[in-house]
N, C-alpha and C. Protein backbone atom coordinates (compact mmCIF):
# COMPACT_ATOMS: atom_id res chain seq x y z
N UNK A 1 97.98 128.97 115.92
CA UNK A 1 97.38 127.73 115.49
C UNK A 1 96.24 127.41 116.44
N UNK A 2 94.90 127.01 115.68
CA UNK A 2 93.85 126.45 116.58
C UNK A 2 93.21 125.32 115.96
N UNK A 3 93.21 124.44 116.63
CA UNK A 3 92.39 122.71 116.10
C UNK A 3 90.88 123.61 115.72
N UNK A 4 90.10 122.71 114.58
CA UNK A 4 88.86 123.19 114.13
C UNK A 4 88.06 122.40 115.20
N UNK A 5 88.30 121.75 115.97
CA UNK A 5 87.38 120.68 116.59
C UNK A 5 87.81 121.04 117.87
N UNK A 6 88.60 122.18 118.59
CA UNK A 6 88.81 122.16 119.93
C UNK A 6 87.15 122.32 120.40
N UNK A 7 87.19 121.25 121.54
CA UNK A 7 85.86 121.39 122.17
C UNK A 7 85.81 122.18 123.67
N UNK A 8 86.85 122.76 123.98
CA UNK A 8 87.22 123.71 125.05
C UNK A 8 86.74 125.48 124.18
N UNK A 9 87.41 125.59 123.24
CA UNK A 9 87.07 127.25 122.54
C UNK A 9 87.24 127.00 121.20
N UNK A 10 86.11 127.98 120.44
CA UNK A 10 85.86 127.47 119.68
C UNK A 10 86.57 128.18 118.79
N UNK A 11 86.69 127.88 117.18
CA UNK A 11 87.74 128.03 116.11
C UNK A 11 87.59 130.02 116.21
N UNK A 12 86.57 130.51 116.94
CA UNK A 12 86.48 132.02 116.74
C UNK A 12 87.14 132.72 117.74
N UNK A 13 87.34 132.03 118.56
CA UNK A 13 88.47 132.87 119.58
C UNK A 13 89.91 132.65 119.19
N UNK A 14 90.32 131.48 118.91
CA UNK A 14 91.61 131.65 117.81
C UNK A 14 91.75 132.76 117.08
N UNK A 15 90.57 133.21 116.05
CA UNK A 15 90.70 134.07 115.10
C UNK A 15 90.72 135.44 115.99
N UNK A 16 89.88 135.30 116.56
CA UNK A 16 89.96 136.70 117.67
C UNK A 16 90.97 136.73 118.28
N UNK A 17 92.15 135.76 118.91
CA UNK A 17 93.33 136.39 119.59
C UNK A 17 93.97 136.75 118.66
N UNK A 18 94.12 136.13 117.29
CA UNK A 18 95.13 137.07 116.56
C UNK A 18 94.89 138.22 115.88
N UNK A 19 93.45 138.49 116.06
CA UNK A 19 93.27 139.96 115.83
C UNK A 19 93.68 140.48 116.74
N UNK A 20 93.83 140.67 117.76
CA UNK A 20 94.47 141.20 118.62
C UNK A 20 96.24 141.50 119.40
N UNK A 21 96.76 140.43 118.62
CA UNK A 21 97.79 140.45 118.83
C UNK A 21 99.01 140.75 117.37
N UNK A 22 99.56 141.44 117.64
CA UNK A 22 99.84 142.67 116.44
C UNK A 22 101.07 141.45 115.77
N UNK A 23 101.10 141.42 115.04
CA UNK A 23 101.77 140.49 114.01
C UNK A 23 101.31 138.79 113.59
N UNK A 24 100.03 138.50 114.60
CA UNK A 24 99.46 137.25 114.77
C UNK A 24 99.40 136.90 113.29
N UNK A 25 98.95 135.58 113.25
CA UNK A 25 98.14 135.56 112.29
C UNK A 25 97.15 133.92 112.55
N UNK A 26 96.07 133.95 112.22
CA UNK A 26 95.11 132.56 112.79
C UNK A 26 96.35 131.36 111.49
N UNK A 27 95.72 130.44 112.25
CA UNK A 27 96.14 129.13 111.50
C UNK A 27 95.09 127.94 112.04
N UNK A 28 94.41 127.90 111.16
CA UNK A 28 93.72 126.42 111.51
C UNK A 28 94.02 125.30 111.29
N UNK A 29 93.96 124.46 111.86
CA UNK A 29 94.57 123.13 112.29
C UNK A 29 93.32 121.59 112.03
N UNK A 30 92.75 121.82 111.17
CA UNK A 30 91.86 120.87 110.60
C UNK A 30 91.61 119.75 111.48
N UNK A 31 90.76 119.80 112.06
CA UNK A 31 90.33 118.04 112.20
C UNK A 31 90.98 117.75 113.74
N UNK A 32 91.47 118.98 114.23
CA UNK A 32 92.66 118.85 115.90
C UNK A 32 91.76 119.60 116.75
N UNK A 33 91.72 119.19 118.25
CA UNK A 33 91.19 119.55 119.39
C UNK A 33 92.41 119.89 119.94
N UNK A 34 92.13 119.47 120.91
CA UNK A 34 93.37 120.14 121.91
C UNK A 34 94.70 119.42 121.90
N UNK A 35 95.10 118.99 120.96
CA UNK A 35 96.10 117.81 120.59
C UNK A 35 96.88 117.76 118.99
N UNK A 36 97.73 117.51 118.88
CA UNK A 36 98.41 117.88 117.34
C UNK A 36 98.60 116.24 117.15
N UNK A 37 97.46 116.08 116.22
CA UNK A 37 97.57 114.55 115.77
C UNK A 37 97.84 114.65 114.37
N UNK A 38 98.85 113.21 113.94
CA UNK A 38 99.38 113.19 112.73
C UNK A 38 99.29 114.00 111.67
N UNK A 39 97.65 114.04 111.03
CA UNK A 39 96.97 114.54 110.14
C UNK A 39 97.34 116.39 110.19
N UNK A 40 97.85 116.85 111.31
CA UNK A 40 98.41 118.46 111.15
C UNK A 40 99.29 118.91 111.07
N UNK A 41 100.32 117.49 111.26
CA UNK A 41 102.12 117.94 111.14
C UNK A 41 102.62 118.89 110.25
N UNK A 42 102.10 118.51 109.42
CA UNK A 42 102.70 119.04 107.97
C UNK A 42 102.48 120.67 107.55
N UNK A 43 100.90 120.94 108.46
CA UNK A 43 100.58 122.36 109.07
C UNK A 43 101.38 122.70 109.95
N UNK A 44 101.13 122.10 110.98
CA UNK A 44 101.94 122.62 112.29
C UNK A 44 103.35 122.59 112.81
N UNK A 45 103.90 121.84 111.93
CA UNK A 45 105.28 121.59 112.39
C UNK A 45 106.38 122.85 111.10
N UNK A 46 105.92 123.42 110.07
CA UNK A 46 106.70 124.40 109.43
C UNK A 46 105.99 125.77 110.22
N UNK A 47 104.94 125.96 110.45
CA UNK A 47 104.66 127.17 111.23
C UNK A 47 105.12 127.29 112.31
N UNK A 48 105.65 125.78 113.55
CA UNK A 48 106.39 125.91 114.76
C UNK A 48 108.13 126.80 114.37
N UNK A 49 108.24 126.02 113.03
CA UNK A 49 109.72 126.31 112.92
C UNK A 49 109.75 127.54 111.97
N UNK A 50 109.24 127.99 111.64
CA UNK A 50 108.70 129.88 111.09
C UNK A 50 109.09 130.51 112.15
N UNK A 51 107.87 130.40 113.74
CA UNK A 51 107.77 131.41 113.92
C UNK A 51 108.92 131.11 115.02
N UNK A 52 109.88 130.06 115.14
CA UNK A 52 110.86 129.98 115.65
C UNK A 52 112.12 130.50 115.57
N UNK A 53 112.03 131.01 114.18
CA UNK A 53 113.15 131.37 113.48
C UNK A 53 113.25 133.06 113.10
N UNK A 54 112.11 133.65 113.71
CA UNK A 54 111.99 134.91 113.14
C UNK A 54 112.58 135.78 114.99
């Protein structure tokens, strides 16, 4: 998962670590910087408990 608005790195190094990391996969996080505000729960909180469960 990467916020579209992180102002530390931008939405292309997200996509680039999970090319790199062998089962990754990107997830963008609309409208989030470095912070999981309301508006991504609903993204971010079934992909926490996915990749929790595998």
């Amino acid at each position: 998962m990467h916020g579209t608005e992180d102002p530390m790195f931008r939405p292309e190094h997200g996509e680039a670590l999970a090319r790199e990391i062998p089962g990754a996969r990107y997830v963008p996080l609309e409208g989030a910087g470095q912070e999981l505000p309301p508006q991504v729960w609903d993204v971010a909180i079934p992909e926490i408990i996915a990749i929790t469960r595998s």
